[in-house]
PDB file of N, CA and C in Angstrom:
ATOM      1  N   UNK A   1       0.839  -1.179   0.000  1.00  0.00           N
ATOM      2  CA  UNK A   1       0.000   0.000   0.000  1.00  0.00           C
ATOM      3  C   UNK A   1       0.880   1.236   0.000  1.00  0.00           C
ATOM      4  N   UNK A   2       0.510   2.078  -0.847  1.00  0.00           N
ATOM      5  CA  UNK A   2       1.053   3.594  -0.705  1.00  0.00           C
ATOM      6  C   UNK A   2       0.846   4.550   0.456  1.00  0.00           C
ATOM      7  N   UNK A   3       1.023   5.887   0.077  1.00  0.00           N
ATOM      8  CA  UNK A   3       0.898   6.629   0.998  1.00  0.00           C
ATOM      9  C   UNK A   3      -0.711   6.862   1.572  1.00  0.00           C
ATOM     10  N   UNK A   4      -0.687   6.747   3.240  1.00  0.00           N
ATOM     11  CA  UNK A   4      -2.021   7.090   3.648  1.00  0.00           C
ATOM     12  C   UNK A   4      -2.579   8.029   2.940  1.00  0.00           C
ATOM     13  N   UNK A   5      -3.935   7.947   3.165  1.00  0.00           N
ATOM     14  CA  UNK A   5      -4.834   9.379   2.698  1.00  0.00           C
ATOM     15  C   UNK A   5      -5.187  10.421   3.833  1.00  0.00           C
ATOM     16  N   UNK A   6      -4.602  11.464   4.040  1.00  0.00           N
ATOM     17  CA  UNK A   6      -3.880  12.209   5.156  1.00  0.00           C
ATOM     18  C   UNK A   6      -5.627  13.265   5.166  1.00  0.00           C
ATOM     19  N   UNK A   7      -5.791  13.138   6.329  1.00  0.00           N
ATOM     20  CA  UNK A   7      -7.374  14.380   6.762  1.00  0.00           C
ATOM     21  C   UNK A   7      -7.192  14.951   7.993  1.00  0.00           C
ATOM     22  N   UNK A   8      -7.572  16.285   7.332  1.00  0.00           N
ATOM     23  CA  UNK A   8      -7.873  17.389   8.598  1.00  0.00           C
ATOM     24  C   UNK A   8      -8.730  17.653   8.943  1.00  0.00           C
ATOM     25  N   UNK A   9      -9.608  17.632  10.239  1.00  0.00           N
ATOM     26  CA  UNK A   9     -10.750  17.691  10.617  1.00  0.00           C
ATOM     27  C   UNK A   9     -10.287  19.268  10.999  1.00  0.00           C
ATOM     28  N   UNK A  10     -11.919  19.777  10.638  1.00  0.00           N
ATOM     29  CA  UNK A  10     -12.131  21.576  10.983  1.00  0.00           C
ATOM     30  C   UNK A  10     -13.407  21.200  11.805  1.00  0.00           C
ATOM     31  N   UNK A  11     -13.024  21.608  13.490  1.00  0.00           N
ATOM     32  CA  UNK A  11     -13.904  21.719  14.138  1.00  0.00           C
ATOM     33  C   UNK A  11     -13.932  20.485  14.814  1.00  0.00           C
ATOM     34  N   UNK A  12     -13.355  20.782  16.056  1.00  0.00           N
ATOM     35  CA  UNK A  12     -13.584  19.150  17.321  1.00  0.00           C
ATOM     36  C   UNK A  12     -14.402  18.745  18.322  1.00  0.00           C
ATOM     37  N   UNK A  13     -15.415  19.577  18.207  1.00  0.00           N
ATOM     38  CA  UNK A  13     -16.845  19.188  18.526  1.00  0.00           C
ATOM     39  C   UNK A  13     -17.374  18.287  18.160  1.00  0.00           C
ATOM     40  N   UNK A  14     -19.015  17.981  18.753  1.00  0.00           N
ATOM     41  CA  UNK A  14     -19.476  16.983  18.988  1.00  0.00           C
ATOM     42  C   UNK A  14     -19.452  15.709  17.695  1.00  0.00           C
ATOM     43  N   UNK A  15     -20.160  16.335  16.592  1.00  0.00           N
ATOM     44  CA  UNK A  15     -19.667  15.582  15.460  1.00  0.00           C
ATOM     45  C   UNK A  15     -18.705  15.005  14.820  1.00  0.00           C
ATOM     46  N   UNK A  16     -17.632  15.998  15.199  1.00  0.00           N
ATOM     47  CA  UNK A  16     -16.328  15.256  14.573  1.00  0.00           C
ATOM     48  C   UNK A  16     -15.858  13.887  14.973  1.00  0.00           C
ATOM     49  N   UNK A  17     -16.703  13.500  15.833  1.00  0.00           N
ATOM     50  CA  UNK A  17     -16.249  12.248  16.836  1.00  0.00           C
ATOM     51  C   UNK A  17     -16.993  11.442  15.965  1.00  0.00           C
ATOM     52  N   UNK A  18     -18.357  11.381  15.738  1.00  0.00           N
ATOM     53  CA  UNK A  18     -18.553  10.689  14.504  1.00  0.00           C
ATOM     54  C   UNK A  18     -17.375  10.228  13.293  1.00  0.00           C
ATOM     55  N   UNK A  19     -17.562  11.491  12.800  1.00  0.00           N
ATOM     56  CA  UNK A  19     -16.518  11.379  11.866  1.00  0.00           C
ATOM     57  C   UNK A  19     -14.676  10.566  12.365  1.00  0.00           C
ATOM     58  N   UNK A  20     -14.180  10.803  13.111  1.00  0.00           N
ATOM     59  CA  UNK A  20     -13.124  10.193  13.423  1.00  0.00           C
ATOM     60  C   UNK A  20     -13.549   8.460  14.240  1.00  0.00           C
ATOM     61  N   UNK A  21     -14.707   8.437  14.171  1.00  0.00           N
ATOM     62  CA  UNK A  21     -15.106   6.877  14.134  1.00  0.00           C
ATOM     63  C   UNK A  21     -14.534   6.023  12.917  1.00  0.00           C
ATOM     64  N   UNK A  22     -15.804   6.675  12.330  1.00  0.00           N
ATOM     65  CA  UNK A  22     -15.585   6.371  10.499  1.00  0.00           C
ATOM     66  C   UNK A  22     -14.413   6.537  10.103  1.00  0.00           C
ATOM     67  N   UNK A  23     -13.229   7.252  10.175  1.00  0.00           N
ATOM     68  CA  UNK A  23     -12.208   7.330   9.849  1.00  0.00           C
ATOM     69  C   UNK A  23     -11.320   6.188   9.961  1.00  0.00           C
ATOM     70  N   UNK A  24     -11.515   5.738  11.780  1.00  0.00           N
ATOM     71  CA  UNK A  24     -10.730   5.119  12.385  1.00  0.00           C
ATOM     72  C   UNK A  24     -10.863   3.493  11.852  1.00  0.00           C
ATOM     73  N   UNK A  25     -11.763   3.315  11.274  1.00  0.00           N
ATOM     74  CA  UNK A  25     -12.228   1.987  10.817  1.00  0.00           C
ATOM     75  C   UNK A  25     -11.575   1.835   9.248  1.00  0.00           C
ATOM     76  N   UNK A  26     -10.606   2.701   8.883  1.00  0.00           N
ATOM     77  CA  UNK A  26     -10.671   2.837   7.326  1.00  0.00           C
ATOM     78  C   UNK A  26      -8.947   2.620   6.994  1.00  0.00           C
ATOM     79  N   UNK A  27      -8.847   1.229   6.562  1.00  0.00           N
ATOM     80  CA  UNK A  27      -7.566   0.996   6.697  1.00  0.00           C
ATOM     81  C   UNK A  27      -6.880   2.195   5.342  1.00  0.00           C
ATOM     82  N   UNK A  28      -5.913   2.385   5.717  1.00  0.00           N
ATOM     83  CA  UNK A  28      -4.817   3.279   4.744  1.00  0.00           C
ATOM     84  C   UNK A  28      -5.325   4.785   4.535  1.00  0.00           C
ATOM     85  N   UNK A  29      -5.671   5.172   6.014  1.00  0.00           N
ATOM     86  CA  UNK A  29      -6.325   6.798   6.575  1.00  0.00           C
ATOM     87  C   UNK A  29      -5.636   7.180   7.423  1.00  0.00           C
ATOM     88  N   UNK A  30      -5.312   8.317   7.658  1.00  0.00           N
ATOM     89  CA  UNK A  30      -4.584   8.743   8.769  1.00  0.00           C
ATOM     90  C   UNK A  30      -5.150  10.274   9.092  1.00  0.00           C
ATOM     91  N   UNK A  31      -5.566  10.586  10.292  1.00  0.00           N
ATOM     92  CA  UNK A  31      -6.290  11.724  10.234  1.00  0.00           C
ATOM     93  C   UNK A  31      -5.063  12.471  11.120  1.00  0.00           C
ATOM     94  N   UNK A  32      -4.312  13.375  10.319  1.00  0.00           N
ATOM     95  CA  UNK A  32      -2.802  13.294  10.318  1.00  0.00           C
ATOM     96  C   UNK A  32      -3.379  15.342  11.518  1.00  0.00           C
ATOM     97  N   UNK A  33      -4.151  16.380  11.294  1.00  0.00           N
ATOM     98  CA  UNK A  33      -4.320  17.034  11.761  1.00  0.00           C
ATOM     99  C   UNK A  33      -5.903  17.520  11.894  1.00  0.00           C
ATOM    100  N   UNK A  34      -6.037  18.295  13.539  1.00  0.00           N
ATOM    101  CA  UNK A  34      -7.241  18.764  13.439  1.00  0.00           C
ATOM    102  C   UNK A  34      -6.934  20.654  14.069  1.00  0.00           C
ATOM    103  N   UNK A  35      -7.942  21.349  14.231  1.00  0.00           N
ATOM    104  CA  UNK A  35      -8.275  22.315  14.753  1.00  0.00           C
ATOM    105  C   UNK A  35      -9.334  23.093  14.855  1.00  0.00           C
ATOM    106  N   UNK A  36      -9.269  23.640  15.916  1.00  0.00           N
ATOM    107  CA  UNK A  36     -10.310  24.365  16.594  1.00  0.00           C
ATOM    108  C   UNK A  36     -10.346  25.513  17.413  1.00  0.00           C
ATOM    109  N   UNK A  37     -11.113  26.941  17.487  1.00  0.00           N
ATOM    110  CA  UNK A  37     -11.109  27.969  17.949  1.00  0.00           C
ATOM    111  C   UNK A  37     -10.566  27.427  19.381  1.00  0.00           C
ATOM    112  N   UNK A  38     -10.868  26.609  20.155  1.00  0.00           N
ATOM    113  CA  UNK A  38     -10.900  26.003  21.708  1.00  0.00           C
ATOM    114  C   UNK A  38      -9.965  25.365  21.305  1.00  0.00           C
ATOM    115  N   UNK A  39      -8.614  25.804  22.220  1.00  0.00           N
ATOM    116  CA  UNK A  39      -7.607  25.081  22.978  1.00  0.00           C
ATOM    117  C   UNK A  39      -7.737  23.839  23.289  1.00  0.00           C
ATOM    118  N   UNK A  40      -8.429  24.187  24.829  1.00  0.00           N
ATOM    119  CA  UNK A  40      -9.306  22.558  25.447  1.00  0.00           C
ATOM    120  C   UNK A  40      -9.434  22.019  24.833  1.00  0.00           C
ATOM    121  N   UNK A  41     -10.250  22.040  23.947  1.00  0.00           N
ATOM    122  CA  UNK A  41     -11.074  21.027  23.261  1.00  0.00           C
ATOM    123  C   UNK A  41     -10.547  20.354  22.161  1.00  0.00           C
ATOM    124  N   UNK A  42      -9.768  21.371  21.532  1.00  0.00           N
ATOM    125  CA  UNK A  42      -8.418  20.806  20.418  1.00  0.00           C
ATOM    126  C   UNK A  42      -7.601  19.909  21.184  1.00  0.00           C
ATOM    127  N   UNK A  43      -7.227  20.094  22.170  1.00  0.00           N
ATOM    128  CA  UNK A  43      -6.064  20.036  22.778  1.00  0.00           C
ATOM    129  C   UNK A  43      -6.640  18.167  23.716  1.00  0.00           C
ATOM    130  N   UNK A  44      -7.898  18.658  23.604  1.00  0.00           N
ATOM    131  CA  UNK A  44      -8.909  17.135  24.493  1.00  0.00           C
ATOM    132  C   UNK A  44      -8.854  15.797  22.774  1.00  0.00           C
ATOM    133  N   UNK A  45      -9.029  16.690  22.152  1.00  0.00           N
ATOM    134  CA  UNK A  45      -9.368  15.744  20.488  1.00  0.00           C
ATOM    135  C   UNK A  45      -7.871  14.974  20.191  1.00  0.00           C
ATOM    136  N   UNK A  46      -6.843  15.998  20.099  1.00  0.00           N
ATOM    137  CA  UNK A  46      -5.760  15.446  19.737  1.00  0.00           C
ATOM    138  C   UNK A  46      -5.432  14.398  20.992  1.00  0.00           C
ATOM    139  N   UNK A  47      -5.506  14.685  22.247  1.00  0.00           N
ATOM    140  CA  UNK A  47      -4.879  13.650  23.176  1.00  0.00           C
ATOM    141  C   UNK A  47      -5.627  12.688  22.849  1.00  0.00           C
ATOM    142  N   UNK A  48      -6.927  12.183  22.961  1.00  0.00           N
ATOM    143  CA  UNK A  48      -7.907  11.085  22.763  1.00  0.00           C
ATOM    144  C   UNK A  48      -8.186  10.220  21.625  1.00  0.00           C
ATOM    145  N   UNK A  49      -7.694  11.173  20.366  1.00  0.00           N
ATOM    146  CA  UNK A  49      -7.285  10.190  19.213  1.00  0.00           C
ATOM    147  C   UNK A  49      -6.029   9.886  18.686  1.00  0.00           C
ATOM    148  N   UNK A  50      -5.050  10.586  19.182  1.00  0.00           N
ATOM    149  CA  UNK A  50      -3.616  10.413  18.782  1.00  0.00           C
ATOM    150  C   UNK A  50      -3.105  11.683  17.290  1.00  0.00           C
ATOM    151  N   UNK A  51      -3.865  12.468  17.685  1.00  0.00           N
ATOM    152  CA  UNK A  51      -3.312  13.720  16.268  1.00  0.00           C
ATOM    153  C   UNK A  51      -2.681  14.928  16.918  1.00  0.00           C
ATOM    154  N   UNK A  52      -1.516  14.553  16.658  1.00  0.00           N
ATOM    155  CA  UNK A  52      -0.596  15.352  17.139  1.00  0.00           C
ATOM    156  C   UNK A  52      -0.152  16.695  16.718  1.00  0.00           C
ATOM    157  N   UNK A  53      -0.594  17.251  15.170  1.00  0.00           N
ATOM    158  CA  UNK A  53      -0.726  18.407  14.677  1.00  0.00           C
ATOM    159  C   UNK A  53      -2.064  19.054  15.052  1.00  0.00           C
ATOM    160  N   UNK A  54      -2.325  20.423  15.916  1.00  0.00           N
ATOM    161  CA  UNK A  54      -3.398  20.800  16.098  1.00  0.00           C
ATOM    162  C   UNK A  54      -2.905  22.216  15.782  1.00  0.00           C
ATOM    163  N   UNK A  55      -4.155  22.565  15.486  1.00  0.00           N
ATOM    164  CA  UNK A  55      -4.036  24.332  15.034  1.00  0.00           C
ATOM    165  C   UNK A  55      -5.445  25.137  15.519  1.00  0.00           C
ATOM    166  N   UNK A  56      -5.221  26.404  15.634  1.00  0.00           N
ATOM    167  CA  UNK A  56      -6.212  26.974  16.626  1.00  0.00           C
ATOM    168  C   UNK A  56      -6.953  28.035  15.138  1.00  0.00           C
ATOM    169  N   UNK A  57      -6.399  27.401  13.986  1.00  0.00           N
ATOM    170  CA  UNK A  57      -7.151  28.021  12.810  1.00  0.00           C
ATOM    171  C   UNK A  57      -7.137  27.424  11.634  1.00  0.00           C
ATOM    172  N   UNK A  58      -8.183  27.113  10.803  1.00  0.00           N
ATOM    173  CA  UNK A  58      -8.092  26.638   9.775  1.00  0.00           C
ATOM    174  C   UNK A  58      -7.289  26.924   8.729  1.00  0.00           C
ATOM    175  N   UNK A  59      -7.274  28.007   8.489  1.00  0.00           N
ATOM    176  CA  UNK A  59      -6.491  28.613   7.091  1.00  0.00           C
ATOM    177  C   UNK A  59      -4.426  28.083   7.508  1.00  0.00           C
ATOM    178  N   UNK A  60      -4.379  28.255   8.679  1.00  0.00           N
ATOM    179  CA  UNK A  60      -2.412  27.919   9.529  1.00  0.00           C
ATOM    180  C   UNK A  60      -2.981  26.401   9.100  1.00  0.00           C
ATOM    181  N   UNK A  61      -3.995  25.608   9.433  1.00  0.00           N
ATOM    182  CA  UNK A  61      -3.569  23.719   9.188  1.00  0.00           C
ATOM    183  C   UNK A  61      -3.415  23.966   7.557  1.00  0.00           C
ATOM    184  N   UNK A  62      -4.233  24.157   6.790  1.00  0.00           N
ATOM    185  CA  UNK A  62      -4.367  23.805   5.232  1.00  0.00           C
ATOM    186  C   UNK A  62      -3.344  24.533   4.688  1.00  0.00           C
ATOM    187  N   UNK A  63      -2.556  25.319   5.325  1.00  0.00           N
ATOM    188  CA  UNK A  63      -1.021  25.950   4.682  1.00  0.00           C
ATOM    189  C   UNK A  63       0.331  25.021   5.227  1.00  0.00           C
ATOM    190  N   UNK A  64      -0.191  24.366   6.235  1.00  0.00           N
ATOM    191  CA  UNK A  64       1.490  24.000   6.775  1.00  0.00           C
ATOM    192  C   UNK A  64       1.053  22.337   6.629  1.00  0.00           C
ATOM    193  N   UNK A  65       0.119  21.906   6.654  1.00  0.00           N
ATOM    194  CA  UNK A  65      -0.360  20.354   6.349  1.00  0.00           C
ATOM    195  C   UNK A  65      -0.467  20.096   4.888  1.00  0.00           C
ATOM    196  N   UNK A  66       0.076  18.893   4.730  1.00  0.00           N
ATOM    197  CA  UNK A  66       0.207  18.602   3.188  1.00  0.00           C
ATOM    198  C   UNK A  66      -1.222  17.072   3.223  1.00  0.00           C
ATOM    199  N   UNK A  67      -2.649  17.663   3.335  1.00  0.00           N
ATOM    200  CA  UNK A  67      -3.802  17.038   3.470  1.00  0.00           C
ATOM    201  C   UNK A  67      -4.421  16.566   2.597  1.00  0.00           C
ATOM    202  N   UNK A  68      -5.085  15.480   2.018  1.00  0.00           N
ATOM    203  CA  UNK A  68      -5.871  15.359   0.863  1.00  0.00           C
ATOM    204  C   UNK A  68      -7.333  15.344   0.897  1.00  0.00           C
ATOM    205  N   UNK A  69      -7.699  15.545   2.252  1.00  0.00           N
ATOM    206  CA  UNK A  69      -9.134  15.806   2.186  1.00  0.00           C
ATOM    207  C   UNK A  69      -9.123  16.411   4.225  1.00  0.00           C
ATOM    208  N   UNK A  70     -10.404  16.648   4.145  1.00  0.00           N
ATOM    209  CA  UNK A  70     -11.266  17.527   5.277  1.00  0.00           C
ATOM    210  C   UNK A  70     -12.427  17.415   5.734  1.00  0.00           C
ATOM    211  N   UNK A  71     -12.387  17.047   6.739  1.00  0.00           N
ATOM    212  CA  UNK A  71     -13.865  17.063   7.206  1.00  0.00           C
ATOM    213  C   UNK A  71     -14.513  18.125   8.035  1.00  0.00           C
ATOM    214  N   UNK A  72     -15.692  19.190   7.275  1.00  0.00           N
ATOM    215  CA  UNK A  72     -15.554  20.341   7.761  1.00  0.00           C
ATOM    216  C   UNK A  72     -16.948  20.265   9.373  1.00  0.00           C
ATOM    217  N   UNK A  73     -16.646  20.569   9.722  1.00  0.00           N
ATOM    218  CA  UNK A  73     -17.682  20.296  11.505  1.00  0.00           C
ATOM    219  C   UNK A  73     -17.566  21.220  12.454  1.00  0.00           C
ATOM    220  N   UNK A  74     -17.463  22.345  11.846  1.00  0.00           N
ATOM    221  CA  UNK A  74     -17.762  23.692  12.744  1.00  0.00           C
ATOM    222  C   UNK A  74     -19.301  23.823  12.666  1.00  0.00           C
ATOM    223  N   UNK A  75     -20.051  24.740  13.306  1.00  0.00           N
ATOM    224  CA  UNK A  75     -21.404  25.669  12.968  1.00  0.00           C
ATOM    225  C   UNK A  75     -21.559  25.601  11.642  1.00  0.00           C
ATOM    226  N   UNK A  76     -22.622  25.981  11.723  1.00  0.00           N
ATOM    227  CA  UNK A  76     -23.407  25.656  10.416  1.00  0.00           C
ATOM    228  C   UNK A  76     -22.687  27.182   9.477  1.00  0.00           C
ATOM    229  N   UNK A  77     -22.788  28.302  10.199  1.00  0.00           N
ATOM    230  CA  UNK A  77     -22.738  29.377   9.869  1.00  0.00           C
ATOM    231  C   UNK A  77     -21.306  29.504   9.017  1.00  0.00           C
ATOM    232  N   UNK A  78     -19.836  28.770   9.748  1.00  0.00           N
ATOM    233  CA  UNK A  78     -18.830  28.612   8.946  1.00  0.00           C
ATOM    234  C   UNK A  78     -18.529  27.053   7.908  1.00  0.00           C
ATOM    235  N   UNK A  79     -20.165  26.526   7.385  1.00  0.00           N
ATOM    236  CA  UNK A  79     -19.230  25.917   6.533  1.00  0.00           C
ATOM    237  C   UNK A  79     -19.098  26.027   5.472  1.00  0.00           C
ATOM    238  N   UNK A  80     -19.368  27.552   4.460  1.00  0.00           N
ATOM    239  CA  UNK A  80     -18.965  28.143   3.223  1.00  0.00           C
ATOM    240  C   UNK A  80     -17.916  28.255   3.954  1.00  0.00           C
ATOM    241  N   UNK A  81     -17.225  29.246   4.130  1.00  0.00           N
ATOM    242  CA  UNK A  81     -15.829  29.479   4.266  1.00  0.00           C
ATOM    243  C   UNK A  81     -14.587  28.653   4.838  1.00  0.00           C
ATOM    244  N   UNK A  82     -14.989  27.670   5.798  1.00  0.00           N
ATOM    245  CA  UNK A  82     -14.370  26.363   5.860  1.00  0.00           C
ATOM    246  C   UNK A  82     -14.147  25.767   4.815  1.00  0.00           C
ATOM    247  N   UNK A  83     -14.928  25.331   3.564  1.00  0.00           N
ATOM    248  CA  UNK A  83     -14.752  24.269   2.791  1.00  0.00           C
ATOM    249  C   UNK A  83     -14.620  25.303   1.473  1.00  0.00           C
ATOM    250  N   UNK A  84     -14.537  26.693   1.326  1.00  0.00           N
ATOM    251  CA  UNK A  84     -13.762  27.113  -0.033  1.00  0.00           C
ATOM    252  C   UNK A  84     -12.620  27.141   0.398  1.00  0.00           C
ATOM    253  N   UNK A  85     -12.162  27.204   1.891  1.00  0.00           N
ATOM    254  CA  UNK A  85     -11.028  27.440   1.709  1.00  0.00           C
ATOM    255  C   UNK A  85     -10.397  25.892   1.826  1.00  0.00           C
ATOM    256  N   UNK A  86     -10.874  25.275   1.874  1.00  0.00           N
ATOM    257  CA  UNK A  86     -10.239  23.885   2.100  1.00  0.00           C
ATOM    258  C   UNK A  86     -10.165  23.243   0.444  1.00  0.00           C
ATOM    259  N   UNK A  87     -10.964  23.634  -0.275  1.00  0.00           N
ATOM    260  CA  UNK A  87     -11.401  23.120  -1.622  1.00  0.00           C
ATOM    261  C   UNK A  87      -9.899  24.166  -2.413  1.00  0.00           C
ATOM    262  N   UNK A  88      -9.924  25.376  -2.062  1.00  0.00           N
ATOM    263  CA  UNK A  88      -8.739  26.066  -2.566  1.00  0.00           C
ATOM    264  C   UNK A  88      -7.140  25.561  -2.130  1.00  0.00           C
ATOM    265  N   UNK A  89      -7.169  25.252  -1.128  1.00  0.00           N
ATOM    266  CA  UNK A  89      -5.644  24.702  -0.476  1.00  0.00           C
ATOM    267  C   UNK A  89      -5.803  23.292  -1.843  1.00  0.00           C
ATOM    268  N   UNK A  90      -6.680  22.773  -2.202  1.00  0.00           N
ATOM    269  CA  UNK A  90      -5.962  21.910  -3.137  1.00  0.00           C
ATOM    270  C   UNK A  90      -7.050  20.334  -2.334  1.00  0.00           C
ATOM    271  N   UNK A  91      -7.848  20.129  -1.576  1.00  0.00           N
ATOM    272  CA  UNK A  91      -8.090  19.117  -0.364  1.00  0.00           C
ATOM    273  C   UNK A  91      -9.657  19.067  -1.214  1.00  0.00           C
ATOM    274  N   UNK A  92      -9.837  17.734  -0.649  1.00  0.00           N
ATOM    275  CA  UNK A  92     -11.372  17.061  -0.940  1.00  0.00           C
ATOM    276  C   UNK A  92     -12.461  17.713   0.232  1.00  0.00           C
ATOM    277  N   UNK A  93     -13.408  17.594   0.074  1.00  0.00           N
ATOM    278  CA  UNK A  93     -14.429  18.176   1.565  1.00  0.00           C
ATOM    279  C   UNK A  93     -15.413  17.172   1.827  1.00  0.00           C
ATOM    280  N   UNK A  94     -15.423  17.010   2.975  1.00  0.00           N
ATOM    281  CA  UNK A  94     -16.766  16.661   3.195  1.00  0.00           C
ATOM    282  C   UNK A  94     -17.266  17.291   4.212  1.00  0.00           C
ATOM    283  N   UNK A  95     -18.498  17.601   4.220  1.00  0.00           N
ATOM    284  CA  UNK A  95     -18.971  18.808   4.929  1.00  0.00           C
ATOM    285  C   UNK A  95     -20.309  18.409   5.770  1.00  0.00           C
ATOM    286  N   UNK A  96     -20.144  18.866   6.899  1.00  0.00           N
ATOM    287  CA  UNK A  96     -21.387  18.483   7.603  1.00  0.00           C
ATOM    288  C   UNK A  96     -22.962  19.334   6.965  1.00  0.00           C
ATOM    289  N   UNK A  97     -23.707  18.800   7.299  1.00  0.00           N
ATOM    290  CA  UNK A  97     -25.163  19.095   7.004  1.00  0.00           C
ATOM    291  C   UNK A  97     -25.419  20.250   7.970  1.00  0.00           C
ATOM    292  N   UNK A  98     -26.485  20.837   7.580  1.00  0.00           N
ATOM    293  CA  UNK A  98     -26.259  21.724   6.172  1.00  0.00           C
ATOM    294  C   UNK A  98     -25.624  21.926   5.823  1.00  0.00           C
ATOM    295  N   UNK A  99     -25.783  21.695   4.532  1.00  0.00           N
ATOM    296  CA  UNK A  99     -24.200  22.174   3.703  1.00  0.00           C
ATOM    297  C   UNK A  99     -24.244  23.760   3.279  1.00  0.00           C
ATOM    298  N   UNK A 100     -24.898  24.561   3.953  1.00  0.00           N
ATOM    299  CA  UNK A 100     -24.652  25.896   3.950  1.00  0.00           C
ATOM    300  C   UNK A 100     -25.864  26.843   4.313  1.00  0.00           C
ATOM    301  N   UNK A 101     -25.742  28.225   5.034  1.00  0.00           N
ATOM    302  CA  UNK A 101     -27.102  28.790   5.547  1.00  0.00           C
ATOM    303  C   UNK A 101     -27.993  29.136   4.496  1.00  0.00           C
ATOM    304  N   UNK A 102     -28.312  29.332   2.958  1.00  0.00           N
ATOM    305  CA  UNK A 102     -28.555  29.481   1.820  1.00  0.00           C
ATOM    306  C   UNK A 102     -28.071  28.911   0.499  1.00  0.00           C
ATOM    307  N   UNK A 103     -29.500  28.996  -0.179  1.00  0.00           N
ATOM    308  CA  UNK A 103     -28.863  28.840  -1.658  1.00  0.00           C
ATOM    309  C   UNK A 103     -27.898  29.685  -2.098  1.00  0.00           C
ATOM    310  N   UNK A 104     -27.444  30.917  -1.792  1.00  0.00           N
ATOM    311  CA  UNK A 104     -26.504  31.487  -2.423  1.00  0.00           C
ATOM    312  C   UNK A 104     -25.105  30.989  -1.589  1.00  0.00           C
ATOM    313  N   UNK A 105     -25.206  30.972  -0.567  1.00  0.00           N
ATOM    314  CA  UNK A 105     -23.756  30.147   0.073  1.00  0.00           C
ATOM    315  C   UNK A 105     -23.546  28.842  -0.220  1.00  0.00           C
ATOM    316  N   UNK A 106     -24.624  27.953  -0.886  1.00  0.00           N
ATOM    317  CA  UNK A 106     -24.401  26.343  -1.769  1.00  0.00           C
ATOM    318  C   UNK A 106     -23.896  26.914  -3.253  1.00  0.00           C
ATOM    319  N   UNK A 107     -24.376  28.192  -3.805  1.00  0.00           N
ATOM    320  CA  UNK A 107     -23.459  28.378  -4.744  1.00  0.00           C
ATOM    321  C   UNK A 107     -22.252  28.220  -4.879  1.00  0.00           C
ATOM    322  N   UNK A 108     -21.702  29.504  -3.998  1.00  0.00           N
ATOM    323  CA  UNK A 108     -20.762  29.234  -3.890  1.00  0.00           C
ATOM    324  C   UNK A 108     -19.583  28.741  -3.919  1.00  0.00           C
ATOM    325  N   UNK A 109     -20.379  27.512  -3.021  1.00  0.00           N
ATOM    326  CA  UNK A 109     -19.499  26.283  -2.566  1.00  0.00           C
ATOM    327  C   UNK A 109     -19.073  25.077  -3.416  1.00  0.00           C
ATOM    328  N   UNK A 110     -20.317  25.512  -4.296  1.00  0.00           N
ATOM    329  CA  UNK A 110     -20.148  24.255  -5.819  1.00  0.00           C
ATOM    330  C   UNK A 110     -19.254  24.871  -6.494  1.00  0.00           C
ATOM    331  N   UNK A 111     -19.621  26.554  -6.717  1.00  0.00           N
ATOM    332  CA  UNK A 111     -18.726  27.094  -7.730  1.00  0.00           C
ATOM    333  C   UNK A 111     -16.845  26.894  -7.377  1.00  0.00           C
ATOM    334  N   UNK A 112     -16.302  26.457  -6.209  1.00  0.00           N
ATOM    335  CA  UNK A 112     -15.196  26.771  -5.452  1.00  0.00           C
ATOM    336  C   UNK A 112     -15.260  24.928  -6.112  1.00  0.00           C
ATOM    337  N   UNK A 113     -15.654  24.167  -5.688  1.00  0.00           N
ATOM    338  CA  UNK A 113     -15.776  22.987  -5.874  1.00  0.00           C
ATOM    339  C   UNK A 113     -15.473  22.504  -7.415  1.00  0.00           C
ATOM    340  N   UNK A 114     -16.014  22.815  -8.457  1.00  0.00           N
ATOM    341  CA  UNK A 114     -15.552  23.008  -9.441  1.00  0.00           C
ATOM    342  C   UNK A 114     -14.701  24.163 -10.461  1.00  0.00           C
ATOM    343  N   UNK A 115     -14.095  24.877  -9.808  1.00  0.00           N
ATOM    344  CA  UNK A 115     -12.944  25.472  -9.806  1.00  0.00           C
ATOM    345  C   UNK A 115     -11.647  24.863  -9.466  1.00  0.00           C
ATOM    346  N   UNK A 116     -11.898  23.437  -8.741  1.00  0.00           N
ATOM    347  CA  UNK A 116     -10.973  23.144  -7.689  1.00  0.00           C
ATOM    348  C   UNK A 116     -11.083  21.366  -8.669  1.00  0.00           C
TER     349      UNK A 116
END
């Protein structure tokens, strides 16, 4: 097998634990960094799953992490701007539900999506 498929979780709240379930079950994955506005709580995610890159901002992980996808799990309110900017660093998304507060912020997000 080649190189893992390297993911950054945005946002280490309640959901993301979902998501790093599913992850954890997925041979040749490595959920290599996460971050979150909260210290604690970053700082609670990385000790409890073993991710040792944490960042207290999205835009610092997707510049200094070399990631191929994202799982975005902040508020509803940031996940246009979570996932263009994750779709722009070059990274796959998957994005929690809703996938945005409006039809014009699902624009958007497609338009960034196929740009990308």
């Amino acid at each position: 097998m080649g190189r893992k498929t390297r993911i950054g979780i945005i946002g280490t709240g309640g959901i993301s634990h979902a998501h790093m379930t599913g992850y954890k079950a997925l041979e040749g994955v490595e959920v290599a960094a996460a971050c979150d506005l909260s210290a604690e709580r970053r700082e609670a995610f990385g000790e409890r799953y073993g991710v040792a890159a944490l960042y207290g901002e999205y835009r610092e992980m997707l510049a200094r992490e070399d990631l191929d996808a994202v799982s975005v799990c902040v508020w509803n309110n940031g996940h246009r701007d979570a996932t263009v900017a994750a779709l722009e660093a070059g990274c796959h998304v998957l994005c929690e539900k809703p996938m945005a507060l409006n039809a014009r912020e699902a624009r958007e997000m497609q338009a960034a999506a196929e740009r990308a």
